[in-house]
C-alpha atoms as a PDB file:
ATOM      1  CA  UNK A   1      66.508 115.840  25.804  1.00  0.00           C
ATOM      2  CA  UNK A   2      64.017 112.812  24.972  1.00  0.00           C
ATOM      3  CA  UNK A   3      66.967 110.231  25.040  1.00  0.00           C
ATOM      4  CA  UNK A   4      68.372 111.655  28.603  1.00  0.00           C
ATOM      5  CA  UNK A   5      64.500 111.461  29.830  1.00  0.00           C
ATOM      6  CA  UNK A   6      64.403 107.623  28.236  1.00  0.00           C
ATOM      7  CA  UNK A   7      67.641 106.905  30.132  1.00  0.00           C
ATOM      8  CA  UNK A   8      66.374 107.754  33.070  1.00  0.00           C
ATOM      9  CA  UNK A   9      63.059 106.064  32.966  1.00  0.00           C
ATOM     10  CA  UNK A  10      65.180 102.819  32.053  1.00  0.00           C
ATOM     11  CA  UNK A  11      67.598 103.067  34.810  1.00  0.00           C
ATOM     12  CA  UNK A  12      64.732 103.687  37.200  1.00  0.00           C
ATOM     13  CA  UNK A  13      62.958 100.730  35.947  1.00  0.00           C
ATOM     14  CA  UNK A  14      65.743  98.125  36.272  1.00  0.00           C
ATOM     15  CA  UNK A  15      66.286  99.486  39.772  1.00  0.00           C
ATOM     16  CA  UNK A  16      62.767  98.270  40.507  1.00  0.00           C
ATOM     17  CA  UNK A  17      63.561  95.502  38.597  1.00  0.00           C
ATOM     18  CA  UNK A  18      66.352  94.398  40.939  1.00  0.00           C
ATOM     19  CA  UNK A  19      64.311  95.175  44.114  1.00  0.00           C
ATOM     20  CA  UNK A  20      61.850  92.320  42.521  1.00  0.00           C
ATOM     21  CA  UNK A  21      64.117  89.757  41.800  1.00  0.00           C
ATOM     22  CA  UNK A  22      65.339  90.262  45.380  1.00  0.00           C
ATOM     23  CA  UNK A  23      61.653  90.190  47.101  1.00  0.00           C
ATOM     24  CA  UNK A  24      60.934  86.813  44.588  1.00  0.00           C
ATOM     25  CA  UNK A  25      64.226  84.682  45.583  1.00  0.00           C
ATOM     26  CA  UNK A  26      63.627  85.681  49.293  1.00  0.00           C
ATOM     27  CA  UNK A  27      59.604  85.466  49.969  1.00  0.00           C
ATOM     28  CA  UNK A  28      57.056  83.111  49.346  1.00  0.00           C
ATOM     29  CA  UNK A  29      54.214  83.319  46.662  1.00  0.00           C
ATOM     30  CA  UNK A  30      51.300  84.654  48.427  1.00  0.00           C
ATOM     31  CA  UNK A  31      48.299  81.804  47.288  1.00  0.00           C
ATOM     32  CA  UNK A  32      49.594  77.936  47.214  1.00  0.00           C
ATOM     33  CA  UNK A  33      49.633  76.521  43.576  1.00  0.00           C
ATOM     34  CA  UNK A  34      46.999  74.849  42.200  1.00  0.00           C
ATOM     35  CA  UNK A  35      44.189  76.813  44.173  1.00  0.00           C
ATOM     36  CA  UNK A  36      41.719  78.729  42.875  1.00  0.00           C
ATOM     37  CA  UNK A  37      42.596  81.714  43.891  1.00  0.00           C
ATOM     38  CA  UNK A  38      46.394  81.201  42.273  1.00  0.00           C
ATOM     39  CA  UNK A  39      44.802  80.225  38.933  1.00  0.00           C
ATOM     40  CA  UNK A  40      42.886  83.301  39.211  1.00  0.00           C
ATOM     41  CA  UNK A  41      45.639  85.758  39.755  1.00  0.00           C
ATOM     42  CA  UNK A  42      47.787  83.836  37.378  1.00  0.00           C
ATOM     43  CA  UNK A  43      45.228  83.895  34.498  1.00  0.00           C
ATOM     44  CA  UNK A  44      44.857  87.923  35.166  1.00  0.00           C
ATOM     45  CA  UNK A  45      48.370  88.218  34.855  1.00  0.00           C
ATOM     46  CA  UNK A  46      49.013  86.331  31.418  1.00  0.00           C
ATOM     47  CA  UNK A  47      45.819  88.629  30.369  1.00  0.00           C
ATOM     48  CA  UNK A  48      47.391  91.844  31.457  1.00  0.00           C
ATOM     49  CA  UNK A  49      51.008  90.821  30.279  1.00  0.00           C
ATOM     50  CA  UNK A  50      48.893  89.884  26.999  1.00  0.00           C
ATOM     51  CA  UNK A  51      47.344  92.927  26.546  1.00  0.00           C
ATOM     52  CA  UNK A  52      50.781  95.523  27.489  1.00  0.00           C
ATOM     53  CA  UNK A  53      52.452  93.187  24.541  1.00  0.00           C
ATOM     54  CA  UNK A  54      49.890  93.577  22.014  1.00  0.00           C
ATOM     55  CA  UNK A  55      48.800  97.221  22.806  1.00  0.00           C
ATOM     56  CA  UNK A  56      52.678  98.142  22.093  1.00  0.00           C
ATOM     57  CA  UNK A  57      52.778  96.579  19.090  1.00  0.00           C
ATOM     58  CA  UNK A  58      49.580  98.350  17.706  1.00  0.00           C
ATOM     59  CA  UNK A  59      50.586 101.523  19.573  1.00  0.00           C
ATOM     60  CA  UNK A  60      53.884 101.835  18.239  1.00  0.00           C
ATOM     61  CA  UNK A  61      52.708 101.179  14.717  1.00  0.00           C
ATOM     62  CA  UNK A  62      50.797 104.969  14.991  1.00  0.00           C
ATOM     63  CA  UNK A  63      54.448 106.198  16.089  1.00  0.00           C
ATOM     64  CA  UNK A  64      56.049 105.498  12.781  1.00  0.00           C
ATOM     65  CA  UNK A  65      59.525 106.299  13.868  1.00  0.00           C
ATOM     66  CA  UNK A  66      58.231 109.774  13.967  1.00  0.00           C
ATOM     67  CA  UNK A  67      58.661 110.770  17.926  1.00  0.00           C
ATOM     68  CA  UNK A  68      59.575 114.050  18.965  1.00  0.00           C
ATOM     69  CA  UNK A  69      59.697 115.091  15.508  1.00  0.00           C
ATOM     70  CA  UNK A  70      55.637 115.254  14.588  1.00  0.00           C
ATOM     71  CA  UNK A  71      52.601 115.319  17.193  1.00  0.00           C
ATOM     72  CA  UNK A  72      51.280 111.927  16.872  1.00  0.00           C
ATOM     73  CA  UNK A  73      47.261 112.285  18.172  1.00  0.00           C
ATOM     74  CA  UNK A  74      45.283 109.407  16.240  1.00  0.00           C
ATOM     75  CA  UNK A  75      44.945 105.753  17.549  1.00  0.00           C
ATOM     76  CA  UNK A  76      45.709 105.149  21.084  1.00  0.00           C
ATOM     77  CA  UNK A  77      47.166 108.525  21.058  1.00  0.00           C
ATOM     78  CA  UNK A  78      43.752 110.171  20.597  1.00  0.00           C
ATOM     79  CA  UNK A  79      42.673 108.401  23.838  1.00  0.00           C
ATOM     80  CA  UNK A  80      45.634 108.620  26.486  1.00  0.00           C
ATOM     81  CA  UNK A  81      48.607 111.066  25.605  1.00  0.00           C
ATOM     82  CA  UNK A  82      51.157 108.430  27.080  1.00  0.00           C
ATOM     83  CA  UNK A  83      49.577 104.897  25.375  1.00  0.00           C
ATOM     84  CA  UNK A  84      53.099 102.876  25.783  1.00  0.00           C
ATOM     85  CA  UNK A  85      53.353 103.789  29.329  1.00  0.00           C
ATOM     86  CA  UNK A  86      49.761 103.035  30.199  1.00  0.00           C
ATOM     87  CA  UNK A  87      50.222 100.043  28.550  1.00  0.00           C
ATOM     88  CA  UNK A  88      53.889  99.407  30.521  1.00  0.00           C
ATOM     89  CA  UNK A  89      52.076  99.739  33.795  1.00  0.00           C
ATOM     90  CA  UNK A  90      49.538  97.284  32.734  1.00  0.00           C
ATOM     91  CA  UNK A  91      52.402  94.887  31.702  1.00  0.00           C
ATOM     92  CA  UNK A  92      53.812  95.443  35.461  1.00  0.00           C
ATOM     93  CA  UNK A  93      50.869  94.715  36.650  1.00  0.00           C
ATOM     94  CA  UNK A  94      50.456  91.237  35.056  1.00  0.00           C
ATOM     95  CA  UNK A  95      53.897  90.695  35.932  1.00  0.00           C
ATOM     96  CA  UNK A  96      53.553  91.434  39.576  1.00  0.00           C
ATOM     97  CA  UNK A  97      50.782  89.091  39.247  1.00  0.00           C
ATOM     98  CA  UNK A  98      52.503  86.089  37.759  1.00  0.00           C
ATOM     99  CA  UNK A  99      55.329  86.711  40.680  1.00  0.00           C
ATOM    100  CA  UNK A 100      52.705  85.717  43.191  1.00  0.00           C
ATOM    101  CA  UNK A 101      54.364  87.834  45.500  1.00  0.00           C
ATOM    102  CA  UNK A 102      52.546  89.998  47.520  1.00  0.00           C
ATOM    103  CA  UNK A 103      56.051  92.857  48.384  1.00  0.00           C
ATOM    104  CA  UNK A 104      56.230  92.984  44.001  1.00  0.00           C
ATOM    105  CA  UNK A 105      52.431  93.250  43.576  1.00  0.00           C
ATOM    106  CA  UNK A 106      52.604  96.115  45.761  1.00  0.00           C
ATOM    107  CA  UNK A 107      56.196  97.558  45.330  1.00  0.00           C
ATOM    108  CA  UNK A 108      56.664  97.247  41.466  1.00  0.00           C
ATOM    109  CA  UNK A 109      53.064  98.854  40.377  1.00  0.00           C
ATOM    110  CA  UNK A 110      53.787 102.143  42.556  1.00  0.00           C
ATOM    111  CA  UNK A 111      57.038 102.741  41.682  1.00  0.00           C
ATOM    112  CA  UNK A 112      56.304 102.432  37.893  1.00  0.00           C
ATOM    113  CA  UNK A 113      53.139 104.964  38.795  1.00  0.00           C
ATOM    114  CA  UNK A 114      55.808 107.160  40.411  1.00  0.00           C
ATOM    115  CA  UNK A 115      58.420 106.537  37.945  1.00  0.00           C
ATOM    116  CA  UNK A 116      56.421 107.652  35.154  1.00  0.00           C
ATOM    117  CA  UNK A 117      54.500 110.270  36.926  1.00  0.00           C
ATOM    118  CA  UNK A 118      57.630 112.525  37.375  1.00  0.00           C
ATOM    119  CA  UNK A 119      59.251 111.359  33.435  1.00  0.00           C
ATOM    120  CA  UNK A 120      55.669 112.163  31.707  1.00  0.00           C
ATOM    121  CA  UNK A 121      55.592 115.721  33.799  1.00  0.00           C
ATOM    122  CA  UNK A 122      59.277 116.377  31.998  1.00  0.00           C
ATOM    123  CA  UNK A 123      58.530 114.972  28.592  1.00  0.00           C
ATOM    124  CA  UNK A 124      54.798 117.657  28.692  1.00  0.00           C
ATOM    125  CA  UNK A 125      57.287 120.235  29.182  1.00  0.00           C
ATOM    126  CA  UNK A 126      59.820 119.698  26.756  1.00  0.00           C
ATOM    127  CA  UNK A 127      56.715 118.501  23.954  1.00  0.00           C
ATOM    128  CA  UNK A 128      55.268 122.123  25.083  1.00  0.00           C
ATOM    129  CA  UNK A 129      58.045 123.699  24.136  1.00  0.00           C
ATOM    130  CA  UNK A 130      58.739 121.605  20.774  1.00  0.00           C
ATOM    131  CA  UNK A 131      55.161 122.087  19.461  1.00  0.00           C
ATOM    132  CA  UNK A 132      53.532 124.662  21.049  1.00  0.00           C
ATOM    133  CA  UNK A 133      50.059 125.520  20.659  1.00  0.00           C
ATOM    134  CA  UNK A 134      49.254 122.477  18.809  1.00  0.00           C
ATOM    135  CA  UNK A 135      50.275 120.214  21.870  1.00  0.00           C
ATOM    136  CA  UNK A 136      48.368 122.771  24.368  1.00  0.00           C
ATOM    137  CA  UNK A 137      45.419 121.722  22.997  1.00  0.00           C
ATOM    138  CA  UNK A 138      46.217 118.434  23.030  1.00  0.00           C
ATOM    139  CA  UNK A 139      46.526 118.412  26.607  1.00  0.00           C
ATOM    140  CA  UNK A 140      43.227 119.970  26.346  1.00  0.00           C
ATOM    141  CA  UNK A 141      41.533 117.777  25.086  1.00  0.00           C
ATOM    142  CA  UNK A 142      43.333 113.764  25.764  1.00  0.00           C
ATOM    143  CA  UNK A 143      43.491 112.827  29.002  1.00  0.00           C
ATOM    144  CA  UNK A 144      47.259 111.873  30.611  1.00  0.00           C
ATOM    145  CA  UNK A 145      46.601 108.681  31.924  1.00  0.00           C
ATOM    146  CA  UNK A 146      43.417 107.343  32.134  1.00  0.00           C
ATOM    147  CA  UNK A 147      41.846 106.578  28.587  1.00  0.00           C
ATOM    148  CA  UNK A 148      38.890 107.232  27.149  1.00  0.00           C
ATOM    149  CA  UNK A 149      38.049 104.895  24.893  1.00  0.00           C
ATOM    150  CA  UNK A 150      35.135 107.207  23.312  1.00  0.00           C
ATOM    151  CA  UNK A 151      37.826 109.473  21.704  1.00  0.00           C
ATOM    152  CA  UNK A 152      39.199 106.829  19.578  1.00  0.00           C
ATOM    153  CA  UNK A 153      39.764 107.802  16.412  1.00  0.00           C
ATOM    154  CA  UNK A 154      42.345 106.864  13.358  1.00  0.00           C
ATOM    155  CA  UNK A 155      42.831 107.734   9.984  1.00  0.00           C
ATOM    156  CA  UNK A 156      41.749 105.202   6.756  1.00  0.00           C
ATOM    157  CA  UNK A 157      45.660 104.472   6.962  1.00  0.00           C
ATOM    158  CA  UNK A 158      48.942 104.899   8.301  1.00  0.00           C
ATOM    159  CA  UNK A 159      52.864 105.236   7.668  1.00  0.00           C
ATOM    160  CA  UNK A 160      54.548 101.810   9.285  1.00  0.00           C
ATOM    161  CA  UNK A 161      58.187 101.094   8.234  1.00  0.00           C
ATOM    162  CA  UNK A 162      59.052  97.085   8.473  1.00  0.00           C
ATOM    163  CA  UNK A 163      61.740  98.207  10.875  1.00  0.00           C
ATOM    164  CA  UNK A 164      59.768 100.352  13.481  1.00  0.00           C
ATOM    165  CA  UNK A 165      56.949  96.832  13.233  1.00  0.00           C
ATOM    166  CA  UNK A 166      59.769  94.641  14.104  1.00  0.00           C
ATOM    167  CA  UNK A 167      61.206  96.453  16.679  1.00  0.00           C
ATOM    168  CA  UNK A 168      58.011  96.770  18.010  1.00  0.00           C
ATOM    169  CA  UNK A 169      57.570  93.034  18.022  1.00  0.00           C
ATOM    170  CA  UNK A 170      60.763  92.466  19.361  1.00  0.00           C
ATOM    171  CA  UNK A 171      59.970  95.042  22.408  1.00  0.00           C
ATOM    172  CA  UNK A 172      56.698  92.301  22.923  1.00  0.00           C
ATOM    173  CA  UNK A 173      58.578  89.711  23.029  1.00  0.00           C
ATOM    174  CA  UNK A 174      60.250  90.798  26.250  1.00  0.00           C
ATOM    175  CA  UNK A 175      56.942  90.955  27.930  1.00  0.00           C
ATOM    176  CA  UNK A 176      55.655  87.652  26.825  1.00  0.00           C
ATOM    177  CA  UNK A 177      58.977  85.444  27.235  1.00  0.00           C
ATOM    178  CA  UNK A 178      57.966  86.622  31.470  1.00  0.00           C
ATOM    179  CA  UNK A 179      55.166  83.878  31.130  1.00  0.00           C
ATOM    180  CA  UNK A 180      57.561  81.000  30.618  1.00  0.00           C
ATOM    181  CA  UNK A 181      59.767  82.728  33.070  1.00  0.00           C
ATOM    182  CA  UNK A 182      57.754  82.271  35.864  1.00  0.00           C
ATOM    183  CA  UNK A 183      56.369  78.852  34.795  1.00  0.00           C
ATOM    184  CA  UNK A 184      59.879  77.547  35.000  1.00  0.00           C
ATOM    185  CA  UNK A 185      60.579  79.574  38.307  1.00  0.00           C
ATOM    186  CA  UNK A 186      57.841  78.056  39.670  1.00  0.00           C
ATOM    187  CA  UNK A 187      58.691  74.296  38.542  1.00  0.00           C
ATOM    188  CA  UNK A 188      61.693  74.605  40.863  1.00  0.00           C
ATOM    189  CA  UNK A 189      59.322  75.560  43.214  1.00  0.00           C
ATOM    190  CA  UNK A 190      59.788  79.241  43.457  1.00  0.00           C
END
């Protein structure tokens, strides 16, 4: 059930994925390089891109290669039930940014919200049924989205195979090879 729910998000995604390359080849950036208000959104974006890369690494650290198979509620999970996807939107975000394209700013950032709106209401349902009570009051008590950093709370130490790290670091490395994307992109004046 949880791969089928993965496969769908990831089909989804590189749909919206397409639709972006499309809208960047065939508009212009919305502020004129080398202003300040291009260095502005450009900086936000490398901070936001930044902070999805890193906050995957840590975040899939607490997951320990133990998904679906033990109800993982310390770290980032004790302050958002769905940390990687928070922290995948953010990611968008910085990406839309770096486009400098005002359809992808708008377009990409919704449909991730709406793609992983309807995948997070299917995997609550099937983690319901997997652990019970114990994720009940979960949903209780960790807010689905939004976190709150006040909840925060880990143990003195964790499990972390070498594998699950570098496939974690390998994941980040998608996010931040975007930045020298775009800085090439935009060197031919994209």
């Amino acid at each position: 059930m949880a791969k089928e729910l993965n496969q769908t998000r990831m089909r989804d995604s590189r749909l919206v994925a397409l639709a972006c390359v499309g809208i960047f080849f065939f508009t212009k950036p919305v502020f004129v390089q080398d202003t300040i208000p291009y260095d502005i959104v450009k900086f936000l974006g490398y901070m936001l891109v930044m902070i999805a890369a890193f906050g995957r690494v840590f975040t899939t650290v607490f997951l320990g290669g133990y998904k679906n198979e033990k109800l993982i509620k310390d770290g980032p999970f004790s302050m958002v039930r769905n940390p990687l996807y928070v922290l995948s939107f953010i990611g968008t975000m910085g990406v839309s940014f770096l486009s400098m394209r005002l359809g992808i700013i708008i377009i990409a950032p919704i449909a991730t919200a709406v793609i992983y709106h309807y995948l997070v209401k299917r995997e609550e349902a099937f983690l319901l049924e997997t652990f019970g009570q114990e994720y009940q009051d979960y949903l209780n008590q960790v807010p689905r989205f939004i976190p709150d950093l006040k909840k925060y709370k880990s143990p003195e130490h964790i499990e972390a195979t070498p594998d699950r790290i570098l496939a974690s670091l390998y994941d980040a490395l998608w996010w931040v090879l975007i930045i020298p994307l775009f800085s090439l992109l935009q060197n031919f004046g994209y």
